[in-house]
PDB file of N, CA and C in Angstrom:
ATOM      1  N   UNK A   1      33.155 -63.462 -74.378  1.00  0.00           N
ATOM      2  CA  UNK A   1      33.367 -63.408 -72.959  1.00  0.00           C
ATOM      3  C   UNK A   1      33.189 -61.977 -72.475  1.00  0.00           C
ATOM      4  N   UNK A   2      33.015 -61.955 -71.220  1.00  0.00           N
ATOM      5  CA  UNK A   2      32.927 -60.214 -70.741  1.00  0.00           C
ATOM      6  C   UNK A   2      32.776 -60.559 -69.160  1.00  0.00           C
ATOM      7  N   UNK A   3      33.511 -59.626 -68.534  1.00  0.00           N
ATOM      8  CA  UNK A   3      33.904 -60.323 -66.992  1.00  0.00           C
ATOM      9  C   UNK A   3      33.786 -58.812 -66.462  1.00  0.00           C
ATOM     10  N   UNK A   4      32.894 -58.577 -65.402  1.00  0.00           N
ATOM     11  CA  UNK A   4      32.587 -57.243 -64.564  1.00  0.00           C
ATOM     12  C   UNK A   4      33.705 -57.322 -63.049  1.00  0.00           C
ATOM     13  N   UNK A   5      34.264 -56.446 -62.698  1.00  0.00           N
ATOM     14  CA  UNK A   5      34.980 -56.550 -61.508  1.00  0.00           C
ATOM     15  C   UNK A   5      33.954 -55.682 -60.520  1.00  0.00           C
ATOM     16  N   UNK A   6      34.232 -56.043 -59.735  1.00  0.00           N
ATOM     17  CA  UNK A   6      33.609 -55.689 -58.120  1.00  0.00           C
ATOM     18  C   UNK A   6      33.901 -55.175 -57.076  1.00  0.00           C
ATOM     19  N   UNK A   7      33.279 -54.473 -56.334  1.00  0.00           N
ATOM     20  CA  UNK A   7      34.207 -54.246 -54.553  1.00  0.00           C
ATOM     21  C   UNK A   7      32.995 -54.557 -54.036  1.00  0.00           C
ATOM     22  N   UNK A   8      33.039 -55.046 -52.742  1.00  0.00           N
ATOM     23  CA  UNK A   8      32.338 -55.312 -51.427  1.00  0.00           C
ATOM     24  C   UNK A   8      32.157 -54.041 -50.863  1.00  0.00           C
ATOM     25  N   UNK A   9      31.118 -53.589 -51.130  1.00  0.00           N
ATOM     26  CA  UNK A   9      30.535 -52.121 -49.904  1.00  0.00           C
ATOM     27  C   UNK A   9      31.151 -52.480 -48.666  1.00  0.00           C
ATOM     28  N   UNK A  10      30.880 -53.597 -47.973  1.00  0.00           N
ATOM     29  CA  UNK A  10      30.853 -53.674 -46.714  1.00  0.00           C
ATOM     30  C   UNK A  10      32.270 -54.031 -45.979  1.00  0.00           C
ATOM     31  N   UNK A  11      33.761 -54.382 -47.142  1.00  0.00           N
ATOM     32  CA  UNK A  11      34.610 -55.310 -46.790  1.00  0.00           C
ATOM     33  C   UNK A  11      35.508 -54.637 -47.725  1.00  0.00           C
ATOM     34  N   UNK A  12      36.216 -53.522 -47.302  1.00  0.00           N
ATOM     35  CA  UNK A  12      37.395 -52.722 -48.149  1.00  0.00           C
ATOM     36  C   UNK A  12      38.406 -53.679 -48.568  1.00  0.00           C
ATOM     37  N   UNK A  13      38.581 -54.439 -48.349  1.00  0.00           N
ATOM     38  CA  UNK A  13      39.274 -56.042 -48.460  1.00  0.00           C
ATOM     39  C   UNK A  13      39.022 -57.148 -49.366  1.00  0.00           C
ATOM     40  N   UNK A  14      37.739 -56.773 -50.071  1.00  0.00           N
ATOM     41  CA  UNK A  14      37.046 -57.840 -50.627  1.00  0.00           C
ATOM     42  C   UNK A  14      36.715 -57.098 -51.848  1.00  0.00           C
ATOM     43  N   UNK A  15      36.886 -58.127 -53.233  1.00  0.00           N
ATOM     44  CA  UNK A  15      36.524 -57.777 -54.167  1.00  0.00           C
ATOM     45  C   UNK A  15      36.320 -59.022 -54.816  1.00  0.00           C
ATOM     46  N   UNK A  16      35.575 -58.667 -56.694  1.00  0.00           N
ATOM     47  CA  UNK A  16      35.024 -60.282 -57.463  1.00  0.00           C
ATOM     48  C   UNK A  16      35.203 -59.353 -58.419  1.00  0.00           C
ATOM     49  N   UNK A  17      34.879 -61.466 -59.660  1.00  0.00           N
ATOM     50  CA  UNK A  17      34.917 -60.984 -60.981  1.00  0.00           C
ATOM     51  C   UNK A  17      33.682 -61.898 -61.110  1.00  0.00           C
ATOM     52  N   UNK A  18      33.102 -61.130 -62.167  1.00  0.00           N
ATOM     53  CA  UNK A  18      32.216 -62.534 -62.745  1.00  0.00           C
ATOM     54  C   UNK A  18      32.230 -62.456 -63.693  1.00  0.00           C
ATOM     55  N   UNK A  19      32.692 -63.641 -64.267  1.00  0.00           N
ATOM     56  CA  UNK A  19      32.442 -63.692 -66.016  1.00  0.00           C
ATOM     57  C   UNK A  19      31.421 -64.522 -66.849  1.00  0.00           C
ATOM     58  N   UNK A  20      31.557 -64.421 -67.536  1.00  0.00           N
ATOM     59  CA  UNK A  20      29.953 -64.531 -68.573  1.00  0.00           C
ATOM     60  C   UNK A  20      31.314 -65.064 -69.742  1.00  0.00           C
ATOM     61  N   UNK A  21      30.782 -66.232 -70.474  1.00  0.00           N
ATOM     62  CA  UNK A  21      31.218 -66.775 -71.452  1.00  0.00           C
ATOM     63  C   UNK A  21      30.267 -67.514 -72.163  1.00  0.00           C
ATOM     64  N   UNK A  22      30.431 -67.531 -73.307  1.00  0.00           N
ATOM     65  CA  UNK A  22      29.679 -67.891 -74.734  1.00  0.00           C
ATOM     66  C   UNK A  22      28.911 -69.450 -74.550  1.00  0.00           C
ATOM     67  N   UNK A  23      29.670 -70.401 -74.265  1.00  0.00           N
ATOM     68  CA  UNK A  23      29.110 -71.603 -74.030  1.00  0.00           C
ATOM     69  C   UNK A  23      29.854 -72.359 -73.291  1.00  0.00           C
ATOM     70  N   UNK A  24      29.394 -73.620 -72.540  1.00  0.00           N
ATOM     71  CA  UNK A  24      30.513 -74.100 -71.916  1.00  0.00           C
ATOM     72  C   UNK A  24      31.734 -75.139 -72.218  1.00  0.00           C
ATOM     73  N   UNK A  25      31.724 -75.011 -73.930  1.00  0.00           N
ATOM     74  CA  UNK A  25      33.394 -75.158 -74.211  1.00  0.00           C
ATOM     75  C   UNK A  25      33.783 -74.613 -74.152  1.00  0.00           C
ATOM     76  N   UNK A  26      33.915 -73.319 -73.730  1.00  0.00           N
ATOM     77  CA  UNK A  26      34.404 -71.828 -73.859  1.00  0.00           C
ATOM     78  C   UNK A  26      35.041 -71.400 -72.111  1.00  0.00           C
ATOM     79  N   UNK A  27      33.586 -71.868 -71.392  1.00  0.00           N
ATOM     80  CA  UNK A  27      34.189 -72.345 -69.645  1.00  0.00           C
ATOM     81  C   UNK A  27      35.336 -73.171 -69.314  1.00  0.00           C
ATOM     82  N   UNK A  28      35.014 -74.221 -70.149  1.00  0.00           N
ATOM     83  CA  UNK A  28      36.315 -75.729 -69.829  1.00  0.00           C
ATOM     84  C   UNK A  28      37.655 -75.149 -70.733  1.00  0.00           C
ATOM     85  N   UNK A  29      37.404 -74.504 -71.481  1.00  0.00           N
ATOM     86  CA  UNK A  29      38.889 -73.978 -72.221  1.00  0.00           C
ATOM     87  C   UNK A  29      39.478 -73.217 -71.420  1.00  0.00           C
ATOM     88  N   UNK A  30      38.918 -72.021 -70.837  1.00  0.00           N
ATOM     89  CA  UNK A  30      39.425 -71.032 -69.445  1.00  0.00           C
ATOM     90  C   UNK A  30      39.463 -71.826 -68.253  1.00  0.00           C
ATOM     91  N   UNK A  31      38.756 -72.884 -67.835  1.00  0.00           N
ATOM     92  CA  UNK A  31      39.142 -73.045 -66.512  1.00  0.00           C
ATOM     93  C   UNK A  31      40.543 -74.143 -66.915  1.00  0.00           C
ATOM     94  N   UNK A  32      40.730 -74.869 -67.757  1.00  0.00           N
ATOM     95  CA  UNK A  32      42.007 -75.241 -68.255  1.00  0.00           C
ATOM     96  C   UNK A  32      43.157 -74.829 -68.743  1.00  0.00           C
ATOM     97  N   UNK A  33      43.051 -73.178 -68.527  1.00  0.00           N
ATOM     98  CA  UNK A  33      44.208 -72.141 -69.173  1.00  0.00           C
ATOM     99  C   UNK A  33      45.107 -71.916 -67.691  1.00  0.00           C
ATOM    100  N   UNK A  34      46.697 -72.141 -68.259  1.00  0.00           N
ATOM    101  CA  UNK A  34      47.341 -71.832 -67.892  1.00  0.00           C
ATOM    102  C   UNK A  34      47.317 -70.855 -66.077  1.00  0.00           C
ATOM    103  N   UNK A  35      46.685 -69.800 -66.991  1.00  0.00           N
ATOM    104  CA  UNK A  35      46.656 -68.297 -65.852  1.00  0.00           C
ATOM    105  C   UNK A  35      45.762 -68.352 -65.325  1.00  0.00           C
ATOM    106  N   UNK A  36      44.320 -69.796 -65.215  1.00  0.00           N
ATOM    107  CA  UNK A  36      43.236 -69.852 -64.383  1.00  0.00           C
ATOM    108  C   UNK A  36      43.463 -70.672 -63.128  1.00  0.00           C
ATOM    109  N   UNK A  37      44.774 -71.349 -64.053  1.00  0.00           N
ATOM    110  CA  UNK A  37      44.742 -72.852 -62.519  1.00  0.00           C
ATOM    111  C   UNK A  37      46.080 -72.161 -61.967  1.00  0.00           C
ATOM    112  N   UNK A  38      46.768 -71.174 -62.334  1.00  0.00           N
ATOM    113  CA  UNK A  38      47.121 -70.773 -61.442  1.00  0.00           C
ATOM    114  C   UNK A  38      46.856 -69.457 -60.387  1.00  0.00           C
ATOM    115  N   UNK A  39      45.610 -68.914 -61.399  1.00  0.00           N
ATOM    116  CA  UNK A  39      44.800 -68.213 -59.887  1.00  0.00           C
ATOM    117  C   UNK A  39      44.382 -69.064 -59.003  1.00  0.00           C
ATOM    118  N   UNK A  40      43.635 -70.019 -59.069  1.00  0.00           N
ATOM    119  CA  UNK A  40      42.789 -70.724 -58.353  1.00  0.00           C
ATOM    120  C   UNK A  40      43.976 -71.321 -57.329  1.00  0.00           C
ATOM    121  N   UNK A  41      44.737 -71.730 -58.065  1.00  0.00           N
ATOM    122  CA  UNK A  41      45.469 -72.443 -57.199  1.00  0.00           C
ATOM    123  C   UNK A  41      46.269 -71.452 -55.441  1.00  0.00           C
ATOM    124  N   UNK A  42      46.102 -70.341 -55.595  1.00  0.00           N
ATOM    125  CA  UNK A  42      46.273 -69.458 -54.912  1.00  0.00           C
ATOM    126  C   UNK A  42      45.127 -69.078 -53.795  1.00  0.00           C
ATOM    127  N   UNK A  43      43.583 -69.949 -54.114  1.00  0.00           N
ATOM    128  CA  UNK A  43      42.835 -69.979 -53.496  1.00  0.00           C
ATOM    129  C   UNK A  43      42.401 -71.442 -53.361  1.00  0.00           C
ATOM    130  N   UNK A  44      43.006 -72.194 -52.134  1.00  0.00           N
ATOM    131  CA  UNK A  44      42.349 -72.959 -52.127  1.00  0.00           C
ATOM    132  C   UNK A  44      40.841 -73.678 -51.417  1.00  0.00           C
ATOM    133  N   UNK A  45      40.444 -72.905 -51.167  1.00  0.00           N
ATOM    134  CA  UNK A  45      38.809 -72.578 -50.639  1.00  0.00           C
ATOM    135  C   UNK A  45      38.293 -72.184 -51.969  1.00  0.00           C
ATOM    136  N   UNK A  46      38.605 -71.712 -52.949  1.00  0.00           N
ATOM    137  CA  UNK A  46      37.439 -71.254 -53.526  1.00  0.00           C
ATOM    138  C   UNK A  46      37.963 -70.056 -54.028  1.00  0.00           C
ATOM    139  N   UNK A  47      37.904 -69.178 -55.127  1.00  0.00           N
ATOM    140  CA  UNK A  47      37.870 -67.914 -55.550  1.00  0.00           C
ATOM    141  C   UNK A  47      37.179 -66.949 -54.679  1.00  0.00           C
ATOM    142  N   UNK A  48      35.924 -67.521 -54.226  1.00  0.00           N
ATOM    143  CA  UNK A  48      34.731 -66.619 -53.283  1.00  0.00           C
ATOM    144  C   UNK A  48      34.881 -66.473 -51.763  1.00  0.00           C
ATOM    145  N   UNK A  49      35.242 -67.496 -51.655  1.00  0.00           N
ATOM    146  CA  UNK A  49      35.507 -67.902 -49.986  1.00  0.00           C
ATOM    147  C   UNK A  49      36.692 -67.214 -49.235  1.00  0.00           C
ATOM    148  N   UNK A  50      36.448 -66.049 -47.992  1.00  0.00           N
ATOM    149  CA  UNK A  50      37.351 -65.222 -47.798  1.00  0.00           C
ATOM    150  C   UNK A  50      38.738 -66.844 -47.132  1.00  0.00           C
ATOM    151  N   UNK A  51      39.793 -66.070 -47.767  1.00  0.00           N
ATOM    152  CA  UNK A  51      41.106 -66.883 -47.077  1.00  0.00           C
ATOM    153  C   UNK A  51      41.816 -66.791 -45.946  1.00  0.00           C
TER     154      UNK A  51
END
């Protein structure tokens, strides 16, 4: 896995991650972890989608 963080030039407010993982049992294991569904769950639009 390896995940880059981000800022928005344009939006001092706005930032990302993107991660890169090995295969996608490796996706469905993280998006089923604990500390993913409860980020997400904190966005419910979307990780991307301003709130």
């Amino acid at each position: 896995m390896r995940w880059d963080v981000w800022r928005d030039n344009s939006n001092d407010h706005c930032c990302g991650i993107d991660e890169l993982y090995r295969d996608a049992t490796a996706v469905e294991a993280h998006r089923g972890s604990r500390h993913c569904l409860a980020c997400l769950a904190r966005f419910p639009n979307g990780p991307n989608v301003p709130q």
